[in-house]
PDB file of N, CA and C in Angstrom:
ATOM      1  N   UNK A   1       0.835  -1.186   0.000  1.00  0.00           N
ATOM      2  CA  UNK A   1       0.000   0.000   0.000  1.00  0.00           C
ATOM      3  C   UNK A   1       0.878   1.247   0.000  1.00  0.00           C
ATOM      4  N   UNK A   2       0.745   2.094  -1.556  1.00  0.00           N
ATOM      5  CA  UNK A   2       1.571   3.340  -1.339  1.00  0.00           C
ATOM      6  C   UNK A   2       0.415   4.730  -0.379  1.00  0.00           C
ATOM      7  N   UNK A   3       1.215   5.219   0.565  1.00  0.00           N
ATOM      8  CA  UNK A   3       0.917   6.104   1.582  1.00  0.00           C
ATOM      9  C   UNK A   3       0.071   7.583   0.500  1.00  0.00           C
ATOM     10  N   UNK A   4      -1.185   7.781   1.325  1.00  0.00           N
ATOM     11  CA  UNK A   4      -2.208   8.983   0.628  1.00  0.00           C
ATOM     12  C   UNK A   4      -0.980  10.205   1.001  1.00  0.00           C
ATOM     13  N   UNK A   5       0.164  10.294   1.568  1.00  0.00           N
ATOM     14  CA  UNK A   5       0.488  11.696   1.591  1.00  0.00           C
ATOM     15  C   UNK A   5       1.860  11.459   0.419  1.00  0.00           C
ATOM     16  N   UNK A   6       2.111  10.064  -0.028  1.00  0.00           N
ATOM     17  CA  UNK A   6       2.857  10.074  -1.314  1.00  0.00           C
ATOM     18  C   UNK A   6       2.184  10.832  -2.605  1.00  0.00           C
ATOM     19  N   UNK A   7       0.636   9.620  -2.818  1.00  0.00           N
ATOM     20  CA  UNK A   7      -0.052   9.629  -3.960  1.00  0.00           C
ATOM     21  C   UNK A   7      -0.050  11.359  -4.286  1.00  0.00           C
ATOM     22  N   UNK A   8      -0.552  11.956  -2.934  1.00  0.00           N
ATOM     23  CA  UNK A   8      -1.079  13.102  -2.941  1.00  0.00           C
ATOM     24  C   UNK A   8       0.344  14.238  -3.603  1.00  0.00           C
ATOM     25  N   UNK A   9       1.261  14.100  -3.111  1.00  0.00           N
ATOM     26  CA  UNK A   9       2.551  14.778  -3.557  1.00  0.00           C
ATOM     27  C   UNK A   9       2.774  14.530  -5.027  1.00  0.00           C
ATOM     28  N   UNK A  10       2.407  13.287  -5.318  1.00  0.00           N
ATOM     29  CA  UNK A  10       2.739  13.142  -6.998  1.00  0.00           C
ATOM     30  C   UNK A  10       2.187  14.360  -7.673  1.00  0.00           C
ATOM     31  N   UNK A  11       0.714  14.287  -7.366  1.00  0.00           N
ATOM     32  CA  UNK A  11      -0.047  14.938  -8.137  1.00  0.00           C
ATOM     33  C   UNK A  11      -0.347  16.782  -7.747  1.00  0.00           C
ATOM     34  N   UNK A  12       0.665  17.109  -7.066  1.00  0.00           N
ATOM     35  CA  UNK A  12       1.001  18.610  -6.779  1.00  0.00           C
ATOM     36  C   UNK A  12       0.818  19.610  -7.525  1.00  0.00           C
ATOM     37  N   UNK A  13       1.846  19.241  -8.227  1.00  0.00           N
ATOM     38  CA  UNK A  13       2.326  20.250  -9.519  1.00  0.00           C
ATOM     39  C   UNK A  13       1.042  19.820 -10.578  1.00  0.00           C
ATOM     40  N   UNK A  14       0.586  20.894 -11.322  1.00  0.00           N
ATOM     41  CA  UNK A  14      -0.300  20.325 -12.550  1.00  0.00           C
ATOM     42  C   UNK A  14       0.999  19.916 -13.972  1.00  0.00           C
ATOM     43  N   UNK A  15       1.936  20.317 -13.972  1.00  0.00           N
ATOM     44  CA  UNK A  15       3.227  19.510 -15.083  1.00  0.00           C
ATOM     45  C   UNK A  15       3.181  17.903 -14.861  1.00  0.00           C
ATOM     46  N   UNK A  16       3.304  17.763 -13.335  1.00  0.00           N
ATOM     47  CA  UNK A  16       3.427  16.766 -12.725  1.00  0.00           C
ATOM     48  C   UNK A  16       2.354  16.077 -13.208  1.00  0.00           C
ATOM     49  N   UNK A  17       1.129  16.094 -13.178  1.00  0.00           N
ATOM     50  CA  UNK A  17       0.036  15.695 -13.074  1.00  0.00           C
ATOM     51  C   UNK A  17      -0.455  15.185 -14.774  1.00  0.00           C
ATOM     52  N   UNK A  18      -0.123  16.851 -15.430  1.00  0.00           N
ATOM     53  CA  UNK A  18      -0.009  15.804 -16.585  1.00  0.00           C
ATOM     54  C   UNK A  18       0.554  14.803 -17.260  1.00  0.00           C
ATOM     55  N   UNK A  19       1.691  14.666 -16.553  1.00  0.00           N
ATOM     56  CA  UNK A  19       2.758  13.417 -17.065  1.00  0.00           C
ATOM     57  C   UNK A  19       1.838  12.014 -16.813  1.00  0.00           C
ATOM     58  N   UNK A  20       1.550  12.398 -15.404  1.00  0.00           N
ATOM     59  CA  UNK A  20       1.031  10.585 -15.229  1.00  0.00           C
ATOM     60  C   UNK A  20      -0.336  10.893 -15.600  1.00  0.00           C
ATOM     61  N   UNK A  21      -0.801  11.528 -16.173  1.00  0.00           N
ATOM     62  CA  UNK A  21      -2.298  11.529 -17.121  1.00  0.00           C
ATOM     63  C   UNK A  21      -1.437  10.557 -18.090  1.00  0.00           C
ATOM     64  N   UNK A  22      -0.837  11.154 -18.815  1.00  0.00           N
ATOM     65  CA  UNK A  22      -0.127  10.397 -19.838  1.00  0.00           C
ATOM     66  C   UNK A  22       0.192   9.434 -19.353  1.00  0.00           C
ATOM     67  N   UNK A  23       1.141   9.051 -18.890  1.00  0.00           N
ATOM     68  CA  UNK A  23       1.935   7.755 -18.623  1.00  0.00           C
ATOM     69  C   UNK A  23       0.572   6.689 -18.478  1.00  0.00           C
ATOM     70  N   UNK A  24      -0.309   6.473 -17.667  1.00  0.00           N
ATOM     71  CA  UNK A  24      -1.174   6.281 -17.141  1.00  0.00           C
ATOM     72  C   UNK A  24      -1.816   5.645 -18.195  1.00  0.00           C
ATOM     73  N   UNK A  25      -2.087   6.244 -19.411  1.00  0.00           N
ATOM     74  CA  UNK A  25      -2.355   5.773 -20.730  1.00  0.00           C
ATOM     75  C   UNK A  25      -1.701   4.887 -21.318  1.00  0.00           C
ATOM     76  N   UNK A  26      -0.345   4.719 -20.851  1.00  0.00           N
ATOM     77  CA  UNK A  26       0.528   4.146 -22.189  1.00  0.00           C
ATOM     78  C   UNK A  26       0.805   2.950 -21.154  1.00  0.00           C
ATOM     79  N   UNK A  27       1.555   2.099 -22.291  1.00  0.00           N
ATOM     80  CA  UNK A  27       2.048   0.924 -21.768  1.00  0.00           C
ATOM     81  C   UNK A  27       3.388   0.319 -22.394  1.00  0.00           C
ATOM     82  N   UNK A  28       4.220   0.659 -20.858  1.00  0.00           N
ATOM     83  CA  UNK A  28       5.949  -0.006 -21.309  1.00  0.00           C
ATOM     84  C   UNK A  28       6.609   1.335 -21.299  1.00  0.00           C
ATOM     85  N   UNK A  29       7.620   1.525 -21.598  1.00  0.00           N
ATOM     86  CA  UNK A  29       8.659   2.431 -21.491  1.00  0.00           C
ATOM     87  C   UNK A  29       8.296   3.677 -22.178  1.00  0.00           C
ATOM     88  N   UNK A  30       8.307   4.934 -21.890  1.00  0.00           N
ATOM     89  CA  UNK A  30       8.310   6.125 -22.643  1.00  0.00           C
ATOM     90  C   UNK A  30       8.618   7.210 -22.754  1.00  0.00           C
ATOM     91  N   UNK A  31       9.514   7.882 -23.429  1.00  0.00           N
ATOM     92  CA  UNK A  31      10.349   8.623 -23.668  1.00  0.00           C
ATOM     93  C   UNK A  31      10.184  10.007 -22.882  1.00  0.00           C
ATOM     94  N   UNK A  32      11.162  10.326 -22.523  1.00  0.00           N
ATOM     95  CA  UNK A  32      11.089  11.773 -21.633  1.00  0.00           C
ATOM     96  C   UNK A  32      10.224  13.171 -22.799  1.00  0.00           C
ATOM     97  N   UNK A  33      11.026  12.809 -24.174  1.00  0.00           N
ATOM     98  CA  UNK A  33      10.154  13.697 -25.093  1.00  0.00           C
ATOM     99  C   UNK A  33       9.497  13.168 -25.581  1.00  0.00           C
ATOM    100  N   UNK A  34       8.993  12.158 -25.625  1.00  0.00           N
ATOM    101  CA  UNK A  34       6.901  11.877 -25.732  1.00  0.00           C
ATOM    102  C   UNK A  34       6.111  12.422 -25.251  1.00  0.00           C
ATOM    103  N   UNK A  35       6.420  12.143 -24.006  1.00  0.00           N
ATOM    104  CA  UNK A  35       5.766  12.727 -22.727  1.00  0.00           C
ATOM    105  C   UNK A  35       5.585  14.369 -22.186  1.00  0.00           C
ATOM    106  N   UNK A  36       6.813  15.238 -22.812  1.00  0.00           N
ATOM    107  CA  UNK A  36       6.991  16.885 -22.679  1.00  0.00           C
ATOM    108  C   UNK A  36       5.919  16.980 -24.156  1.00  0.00           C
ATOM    109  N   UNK A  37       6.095  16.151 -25.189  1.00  0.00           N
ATOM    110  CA  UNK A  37       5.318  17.050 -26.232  1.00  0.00           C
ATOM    111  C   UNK A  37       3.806  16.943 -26.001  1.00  0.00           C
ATOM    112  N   UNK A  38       3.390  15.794 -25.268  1.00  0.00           N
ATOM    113  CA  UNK A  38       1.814  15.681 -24.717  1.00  0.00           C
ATOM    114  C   UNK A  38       1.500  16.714 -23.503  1.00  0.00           C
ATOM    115  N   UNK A  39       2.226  16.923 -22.627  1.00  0.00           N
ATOM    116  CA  UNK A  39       2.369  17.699 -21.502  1.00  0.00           C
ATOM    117  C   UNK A  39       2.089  19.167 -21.976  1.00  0.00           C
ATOM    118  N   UNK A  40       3.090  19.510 -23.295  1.00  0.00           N
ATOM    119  CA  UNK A  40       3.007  20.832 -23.714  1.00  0.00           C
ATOM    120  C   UNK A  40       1.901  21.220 -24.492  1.00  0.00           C
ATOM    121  N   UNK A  41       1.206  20.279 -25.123  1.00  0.00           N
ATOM    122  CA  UNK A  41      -0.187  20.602 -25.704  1.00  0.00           C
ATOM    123  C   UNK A  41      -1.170  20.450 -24.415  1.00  0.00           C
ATOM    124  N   UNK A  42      -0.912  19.618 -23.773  1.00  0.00           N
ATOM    125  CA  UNK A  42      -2.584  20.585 -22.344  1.00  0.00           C
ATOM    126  C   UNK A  42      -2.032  21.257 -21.782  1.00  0.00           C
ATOM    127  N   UNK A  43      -0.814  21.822 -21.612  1.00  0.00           N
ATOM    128  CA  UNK A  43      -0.575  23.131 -20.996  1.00  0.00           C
ATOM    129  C   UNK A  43      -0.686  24.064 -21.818  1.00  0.00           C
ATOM    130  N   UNK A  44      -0.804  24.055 -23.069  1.00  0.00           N
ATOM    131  CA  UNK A  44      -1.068  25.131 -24.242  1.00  0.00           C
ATOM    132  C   UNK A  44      -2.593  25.067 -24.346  1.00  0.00           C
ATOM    133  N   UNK A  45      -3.068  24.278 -24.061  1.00  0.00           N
ATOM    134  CA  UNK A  45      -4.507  23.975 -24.361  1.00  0.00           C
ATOM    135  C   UNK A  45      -4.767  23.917 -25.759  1.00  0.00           C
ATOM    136  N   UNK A  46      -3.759  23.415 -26.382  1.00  0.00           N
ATOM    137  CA  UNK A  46      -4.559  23.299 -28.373  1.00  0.00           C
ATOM    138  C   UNK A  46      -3.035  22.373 -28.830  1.00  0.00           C
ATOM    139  N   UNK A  47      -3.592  22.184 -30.134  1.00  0.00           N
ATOM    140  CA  UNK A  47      -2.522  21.282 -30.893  1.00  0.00           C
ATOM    141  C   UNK A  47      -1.635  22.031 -31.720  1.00  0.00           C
ATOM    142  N   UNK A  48      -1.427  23.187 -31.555  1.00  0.00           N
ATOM    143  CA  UNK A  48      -0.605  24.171 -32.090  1.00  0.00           C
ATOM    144  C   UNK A  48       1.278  23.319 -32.069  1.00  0.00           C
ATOM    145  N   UNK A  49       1.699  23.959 -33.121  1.00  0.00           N
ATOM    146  CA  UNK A  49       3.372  23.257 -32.730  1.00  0.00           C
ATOM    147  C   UNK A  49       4.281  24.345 -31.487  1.00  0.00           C
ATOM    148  N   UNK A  50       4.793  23.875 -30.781  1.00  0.00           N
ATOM    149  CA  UNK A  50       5.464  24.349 -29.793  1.00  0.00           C
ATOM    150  C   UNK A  50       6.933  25.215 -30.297  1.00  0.00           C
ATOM    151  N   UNK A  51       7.222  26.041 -29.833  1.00  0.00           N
ATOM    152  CA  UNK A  51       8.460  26.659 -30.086  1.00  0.00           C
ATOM    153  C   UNK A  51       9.543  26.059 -29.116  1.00  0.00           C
ATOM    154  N   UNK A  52      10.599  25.631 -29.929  1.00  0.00           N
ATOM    155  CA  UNK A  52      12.111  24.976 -29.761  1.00  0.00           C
ATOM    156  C   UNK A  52      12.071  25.452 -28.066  1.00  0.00           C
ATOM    157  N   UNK A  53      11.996  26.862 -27.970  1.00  0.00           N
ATOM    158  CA  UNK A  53      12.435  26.938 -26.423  1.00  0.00           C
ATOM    159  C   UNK A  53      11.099  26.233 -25.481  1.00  0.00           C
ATOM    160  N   UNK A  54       9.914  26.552 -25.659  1.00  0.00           N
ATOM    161  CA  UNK A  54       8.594  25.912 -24.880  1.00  0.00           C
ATOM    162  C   UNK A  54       9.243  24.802 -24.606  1.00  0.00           C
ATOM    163  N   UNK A  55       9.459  23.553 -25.562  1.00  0.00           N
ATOM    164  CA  UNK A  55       9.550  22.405 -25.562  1.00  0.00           C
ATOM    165  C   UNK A  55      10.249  22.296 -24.803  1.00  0.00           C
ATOM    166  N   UNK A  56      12.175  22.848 -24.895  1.00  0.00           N
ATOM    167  CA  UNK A  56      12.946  22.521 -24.208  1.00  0.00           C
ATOM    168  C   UNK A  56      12.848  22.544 -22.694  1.00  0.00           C
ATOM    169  N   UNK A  57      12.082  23.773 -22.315  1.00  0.00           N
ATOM    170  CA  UNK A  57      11.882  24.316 -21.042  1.00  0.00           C
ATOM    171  C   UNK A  57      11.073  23.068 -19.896  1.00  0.00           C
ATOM    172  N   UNK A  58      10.239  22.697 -21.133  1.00  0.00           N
ATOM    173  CA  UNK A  58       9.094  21.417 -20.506  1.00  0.00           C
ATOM    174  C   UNK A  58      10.278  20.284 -20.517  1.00  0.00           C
ATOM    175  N   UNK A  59      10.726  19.748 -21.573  1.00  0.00           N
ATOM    176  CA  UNK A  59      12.038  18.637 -21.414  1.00  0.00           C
ATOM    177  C   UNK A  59      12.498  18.704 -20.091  1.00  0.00           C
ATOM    178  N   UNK A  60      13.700  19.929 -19.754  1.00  0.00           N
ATOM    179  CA  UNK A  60      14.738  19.842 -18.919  1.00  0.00           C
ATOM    180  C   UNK A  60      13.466  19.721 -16.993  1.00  0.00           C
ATOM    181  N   UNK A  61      12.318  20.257 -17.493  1.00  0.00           N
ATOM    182  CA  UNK A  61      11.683  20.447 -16.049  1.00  0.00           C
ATOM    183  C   UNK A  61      10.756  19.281 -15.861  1.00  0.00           C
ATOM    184  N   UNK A  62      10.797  18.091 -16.438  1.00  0.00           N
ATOM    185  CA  UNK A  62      10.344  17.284 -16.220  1.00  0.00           C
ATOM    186  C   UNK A  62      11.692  16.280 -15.972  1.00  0.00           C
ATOM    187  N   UNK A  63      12.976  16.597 -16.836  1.00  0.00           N
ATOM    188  CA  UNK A  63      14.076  15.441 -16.659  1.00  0.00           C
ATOM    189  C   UNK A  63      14.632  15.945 -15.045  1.00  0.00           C
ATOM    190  N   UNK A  64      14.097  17.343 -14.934  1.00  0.00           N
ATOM    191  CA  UNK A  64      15.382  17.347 -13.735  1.00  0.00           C
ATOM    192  C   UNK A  64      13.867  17.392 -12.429  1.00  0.00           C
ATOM    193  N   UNK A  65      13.053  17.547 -12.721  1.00  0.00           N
ATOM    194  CA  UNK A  65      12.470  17.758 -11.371  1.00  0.00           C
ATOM    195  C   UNK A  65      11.526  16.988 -11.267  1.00  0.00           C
ATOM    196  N   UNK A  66      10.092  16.938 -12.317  1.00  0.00           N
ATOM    197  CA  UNK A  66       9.010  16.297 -12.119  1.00  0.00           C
ATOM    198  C   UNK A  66       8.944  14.736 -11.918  1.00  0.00           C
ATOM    199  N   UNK A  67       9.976  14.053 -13.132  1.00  0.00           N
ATOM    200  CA  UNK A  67      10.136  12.733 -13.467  1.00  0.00           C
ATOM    201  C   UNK A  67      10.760  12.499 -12.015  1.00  0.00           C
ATOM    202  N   UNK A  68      12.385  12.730 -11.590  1.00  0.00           N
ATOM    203  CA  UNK A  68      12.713  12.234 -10.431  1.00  0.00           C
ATOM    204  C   UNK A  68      12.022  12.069  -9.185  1.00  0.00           C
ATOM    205  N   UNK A  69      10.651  13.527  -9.133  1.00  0.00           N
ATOM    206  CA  UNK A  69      10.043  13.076  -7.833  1.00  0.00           C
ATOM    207  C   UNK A  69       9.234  11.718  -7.805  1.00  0.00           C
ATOM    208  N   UNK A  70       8.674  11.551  -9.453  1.00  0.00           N
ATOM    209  CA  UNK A  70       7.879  10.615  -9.521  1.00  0.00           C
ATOM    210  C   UNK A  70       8.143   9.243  -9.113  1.00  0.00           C
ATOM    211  N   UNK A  71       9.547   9.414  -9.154  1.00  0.00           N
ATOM    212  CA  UNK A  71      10.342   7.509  -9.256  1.00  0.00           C
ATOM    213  C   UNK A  71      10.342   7.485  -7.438  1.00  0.00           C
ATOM    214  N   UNK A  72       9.917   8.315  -6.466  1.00  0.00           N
ATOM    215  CA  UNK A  72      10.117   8.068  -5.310  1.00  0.00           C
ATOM    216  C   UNK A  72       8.591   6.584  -5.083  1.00  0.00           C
ATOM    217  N   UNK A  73       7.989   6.700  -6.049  1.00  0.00           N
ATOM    218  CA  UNK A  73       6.999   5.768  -6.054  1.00  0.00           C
ATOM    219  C   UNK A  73       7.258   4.888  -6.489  1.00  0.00           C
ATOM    220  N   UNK A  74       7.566   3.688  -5.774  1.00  0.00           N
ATOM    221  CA  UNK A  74       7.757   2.353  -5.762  1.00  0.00           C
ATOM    222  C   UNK A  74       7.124   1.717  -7.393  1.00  0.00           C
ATOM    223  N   UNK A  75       5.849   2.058  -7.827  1.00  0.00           N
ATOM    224  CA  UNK A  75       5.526   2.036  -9.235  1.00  0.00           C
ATOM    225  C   UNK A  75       5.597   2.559 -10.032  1.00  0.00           C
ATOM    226  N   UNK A  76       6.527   3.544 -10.274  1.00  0.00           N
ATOM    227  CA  UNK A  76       7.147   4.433 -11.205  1.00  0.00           C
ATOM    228  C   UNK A  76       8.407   4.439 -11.059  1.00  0.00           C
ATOM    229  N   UNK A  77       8.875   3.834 -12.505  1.00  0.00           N
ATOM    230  CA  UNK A  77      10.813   3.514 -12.791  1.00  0.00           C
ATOM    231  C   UNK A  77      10.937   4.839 -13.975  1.00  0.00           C
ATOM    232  N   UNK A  78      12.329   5.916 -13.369  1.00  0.00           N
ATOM    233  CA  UNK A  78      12.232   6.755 -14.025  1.00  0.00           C
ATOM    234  C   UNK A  78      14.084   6.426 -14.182  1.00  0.00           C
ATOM    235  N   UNK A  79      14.584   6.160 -15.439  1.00  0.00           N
ATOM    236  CA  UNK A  79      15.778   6.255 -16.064  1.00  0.00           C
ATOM    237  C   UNK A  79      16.375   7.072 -16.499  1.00  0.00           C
ATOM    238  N   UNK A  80      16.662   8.025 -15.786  1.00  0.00           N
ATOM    239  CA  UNK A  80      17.444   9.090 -16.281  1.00  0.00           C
ATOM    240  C   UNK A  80      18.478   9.272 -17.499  1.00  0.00           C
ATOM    241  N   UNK A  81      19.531   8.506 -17.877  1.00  0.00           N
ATOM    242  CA  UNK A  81      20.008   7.740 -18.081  1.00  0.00           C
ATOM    243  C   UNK A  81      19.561   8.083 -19.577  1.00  0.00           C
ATOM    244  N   UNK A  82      18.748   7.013 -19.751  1.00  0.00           N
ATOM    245  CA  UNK A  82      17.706   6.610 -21.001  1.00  0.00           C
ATOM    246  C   UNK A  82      17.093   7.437 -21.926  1.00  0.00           C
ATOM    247  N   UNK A  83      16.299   8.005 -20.622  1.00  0.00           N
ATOM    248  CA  UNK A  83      15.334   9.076 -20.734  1.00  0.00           C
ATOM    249  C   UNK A  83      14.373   8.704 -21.031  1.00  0.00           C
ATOM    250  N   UNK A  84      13.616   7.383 -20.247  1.00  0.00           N
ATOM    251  CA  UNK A  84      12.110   6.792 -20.053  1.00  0.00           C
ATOM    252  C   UNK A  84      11.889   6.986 -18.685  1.00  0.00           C
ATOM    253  N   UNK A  85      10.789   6.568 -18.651  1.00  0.00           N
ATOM    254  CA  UNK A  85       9.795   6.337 -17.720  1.00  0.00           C
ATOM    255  C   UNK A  85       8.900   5.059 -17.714  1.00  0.00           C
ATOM    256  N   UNK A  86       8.299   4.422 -16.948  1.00  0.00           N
ATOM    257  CA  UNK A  86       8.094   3.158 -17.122  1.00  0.00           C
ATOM    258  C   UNK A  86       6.769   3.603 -15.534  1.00  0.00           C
ATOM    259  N   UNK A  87       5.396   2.907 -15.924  1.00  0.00           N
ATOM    260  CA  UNK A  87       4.493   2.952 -14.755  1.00  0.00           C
ATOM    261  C   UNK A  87       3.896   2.177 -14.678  1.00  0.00           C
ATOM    262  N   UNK A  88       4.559   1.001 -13.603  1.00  0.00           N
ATOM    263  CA  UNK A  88       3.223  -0.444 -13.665  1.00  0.00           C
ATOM    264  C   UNK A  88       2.701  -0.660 -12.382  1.00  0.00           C
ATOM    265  N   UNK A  89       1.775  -1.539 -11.988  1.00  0.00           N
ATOM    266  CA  UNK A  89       1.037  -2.405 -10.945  1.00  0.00           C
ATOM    267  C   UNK A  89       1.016  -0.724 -10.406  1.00  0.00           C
ATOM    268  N   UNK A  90       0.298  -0.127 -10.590  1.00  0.00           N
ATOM    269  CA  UNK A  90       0.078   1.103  -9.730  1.00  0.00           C
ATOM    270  C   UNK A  90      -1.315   0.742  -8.727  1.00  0.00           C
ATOM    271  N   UNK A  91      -1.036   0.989  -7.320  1.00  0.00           N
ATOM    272  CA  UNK A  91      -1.968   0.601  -6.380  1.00  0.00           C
ATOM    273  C   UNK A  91      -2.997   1.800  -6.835  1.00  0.00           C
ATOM    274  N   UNK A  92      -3.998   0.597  -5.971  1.00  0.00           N
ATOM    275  CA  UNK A  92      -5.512   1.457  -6.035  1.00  0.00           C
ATOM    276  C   UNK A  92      -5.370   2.717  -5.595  1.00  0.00           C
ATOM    277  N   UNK A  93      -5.033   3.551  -4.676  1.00  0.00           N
ATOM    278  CA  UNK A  93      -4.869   4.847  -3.991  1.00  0.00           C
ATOM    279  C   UNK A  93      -4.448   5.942  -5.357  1.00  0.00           C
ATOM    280  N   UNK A  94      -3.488   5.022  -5.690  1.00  0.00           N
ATOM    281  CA  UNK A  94      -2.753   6.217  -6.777  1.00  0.00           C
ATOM    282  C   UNK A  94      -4.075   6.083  -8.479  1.00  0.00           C
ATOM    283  N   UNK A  95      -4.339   4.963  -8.578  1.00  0.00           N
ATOM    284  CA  UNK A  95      -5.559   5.318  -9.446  1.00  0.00           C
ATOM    285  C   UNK A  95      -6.795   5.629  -8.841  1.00  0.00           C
ATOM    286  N   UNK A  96      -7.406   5.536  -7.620  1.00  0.00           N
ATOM    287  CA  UNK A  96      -8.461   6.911  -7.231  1.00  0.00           C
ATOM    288  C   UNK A  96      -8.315   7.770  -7.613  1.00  0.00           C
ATOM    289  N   UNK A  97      -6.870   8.356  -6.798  1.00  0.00           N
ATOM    290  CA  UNK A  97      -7.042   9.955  -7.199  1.00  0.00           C
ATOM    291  C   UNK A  97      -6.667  10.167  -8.372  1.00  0.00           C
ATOM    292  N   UNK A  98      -5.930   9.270  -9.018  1.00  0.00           N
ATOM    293  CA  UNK A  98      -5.755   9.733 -10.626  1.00  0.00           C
ATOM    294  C   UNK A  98      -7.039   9.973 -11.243  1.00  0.00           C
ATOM    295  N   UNK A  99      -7.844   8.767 -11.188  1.00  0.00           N
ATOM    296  CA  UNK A  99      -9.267   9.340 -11.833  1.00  0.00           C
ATOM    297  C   UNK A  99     -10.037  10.365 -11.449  1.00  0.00           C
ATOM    298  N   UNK A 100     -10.105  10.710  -9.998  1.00  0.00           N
ATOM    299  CA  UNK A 100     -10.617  11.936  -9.782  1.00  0.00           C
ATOM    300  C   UNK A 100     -10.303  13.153 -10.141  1.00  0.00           C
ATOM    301  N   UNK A 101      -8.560  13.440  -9.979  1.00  0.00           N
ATOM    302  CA  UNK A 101      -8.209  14.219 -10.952  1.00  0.00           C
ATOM    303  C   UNK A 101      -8.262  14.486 -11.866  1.00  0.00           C
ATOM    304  N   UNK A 102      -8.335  13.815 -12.516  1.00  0.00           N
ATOM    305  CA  UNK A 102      -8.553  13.730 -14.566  1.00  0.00           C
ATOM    306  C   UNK A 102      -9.821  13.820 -14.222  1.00  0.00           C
ATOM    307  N   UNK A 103     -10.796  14.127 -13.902  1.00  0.00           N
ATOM    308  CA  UNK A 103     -12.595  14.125 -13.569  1.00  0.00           C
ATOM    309  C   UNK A 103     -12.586  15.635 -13.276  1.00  0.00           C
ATOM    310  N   UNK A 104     -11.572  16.119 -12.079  1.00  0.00           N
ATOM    311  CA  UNK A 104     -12.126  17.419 -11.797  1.00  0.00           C
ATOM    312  C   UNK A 104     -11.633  18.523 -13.197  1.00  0.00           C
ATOM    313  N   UNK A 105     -10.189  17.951 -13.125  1.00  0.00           N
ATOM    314  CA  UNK A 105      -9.239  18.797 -14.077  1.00  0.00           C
ATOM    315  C   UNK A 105      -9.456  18.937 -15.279  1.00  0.00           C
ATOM    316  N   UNK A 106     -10.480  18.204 -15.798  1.00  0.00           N
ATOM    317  CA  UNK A 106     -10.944  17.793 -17.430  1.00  0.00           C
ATOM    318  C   UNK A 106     -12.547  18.462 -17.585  1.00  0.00           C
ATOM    319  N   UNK A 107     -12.444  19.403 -17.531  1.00  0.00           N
ATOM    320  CA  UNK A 107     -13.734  20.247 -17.916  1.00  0.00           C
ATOM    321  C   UNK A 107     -13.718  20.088 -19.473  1.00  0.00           C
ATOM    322  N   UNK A 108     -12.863  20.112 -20.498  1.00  0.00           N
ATOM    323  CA  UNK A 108     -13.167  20.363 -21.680  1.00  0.00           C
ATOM    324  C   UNK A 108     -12.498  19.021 -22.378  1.00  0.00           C
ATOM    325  N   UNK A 109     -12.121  18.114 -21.726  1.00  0.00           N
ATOM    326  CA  UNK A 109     -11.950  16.872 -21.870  1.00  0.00           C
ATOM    327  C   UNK A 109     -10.548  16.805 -22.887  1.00  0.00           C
ATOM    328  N   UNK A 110      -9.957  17.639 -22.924  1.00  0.00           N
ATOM    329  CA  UNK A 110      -8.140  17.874 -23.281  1.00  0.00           C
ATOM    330  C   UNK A 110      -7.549  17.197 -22.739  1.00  0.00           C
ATOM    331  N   UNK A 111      -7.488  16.537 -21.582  1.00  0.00           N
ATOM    332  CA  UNK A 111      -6.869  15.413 -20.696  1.00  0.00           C
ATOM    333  C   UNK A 111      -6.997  14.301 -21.795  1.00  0.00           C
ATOM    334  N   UNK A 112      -7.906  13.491 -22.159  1.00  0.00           N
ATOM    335  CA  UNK A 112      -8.434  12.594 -22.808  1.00  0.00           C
ATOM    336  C   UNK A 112      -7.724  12.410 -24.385  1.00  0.00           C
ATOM    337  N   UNK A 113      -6.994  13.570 -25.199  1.00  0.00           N
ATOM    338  CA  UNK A 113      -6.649  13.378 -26.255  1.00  0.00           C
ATOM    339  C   UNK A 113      -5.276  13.051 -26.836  1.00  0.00           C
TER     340      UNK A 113
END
């Protein structure tokens, strides 16, 4: 059983939050820039192309801050290294509030695409 004041820290930051929206979706290993270019379209709110610096800015602040807090969770393997991420057997606690989040946070249903 991962601890409600872990789950709850994951999902702090809304950068944060969109990552494991994403991750959450996918299955098996995935790239640090997969994951910034999905991140940067719901933080832009549209499918517009991102400018070289946006992107980078989202890259380096997910490789140096968001991703590492995430790997403190026993179900999240974050490879620095590599530059994946990997999210399995995630306990029930951490998918509650994931779904509730993606429920409150998804008014226009941009989470979802």
């Amino acid at each position: 059983m991962v601890s409600l004041d872990t789950v709850f820290d994951l999902f702090s930051k809304e950068r944060r939050r969109y990552a494991l929206y994403y991750l959450d979706q996918q299955e098996g290993r995935v790239s640090i820039e997969e994951v910034a270019e999905r991140v940067a379209k719901w933080e832009a709110d549209c499918e517009d192309d991102l400018t070289p610096e946006e992107y980078d800015r989202i890259v380096l602040s997910l490789h140096h801050t968001h991703l590492p807090k995430t790997a403190s969770a026993e179900f999240i393997e974050y490879d620095a290294e590599k530059g994946e991420v990997n999210v399995h057997g995630t306990p029930a606690e951490f998918e509650a509030v994931l779904t509730v989040a993606k429920v409150l946070e998804n008014e226009d249903e941009a989470i979802d695409a």
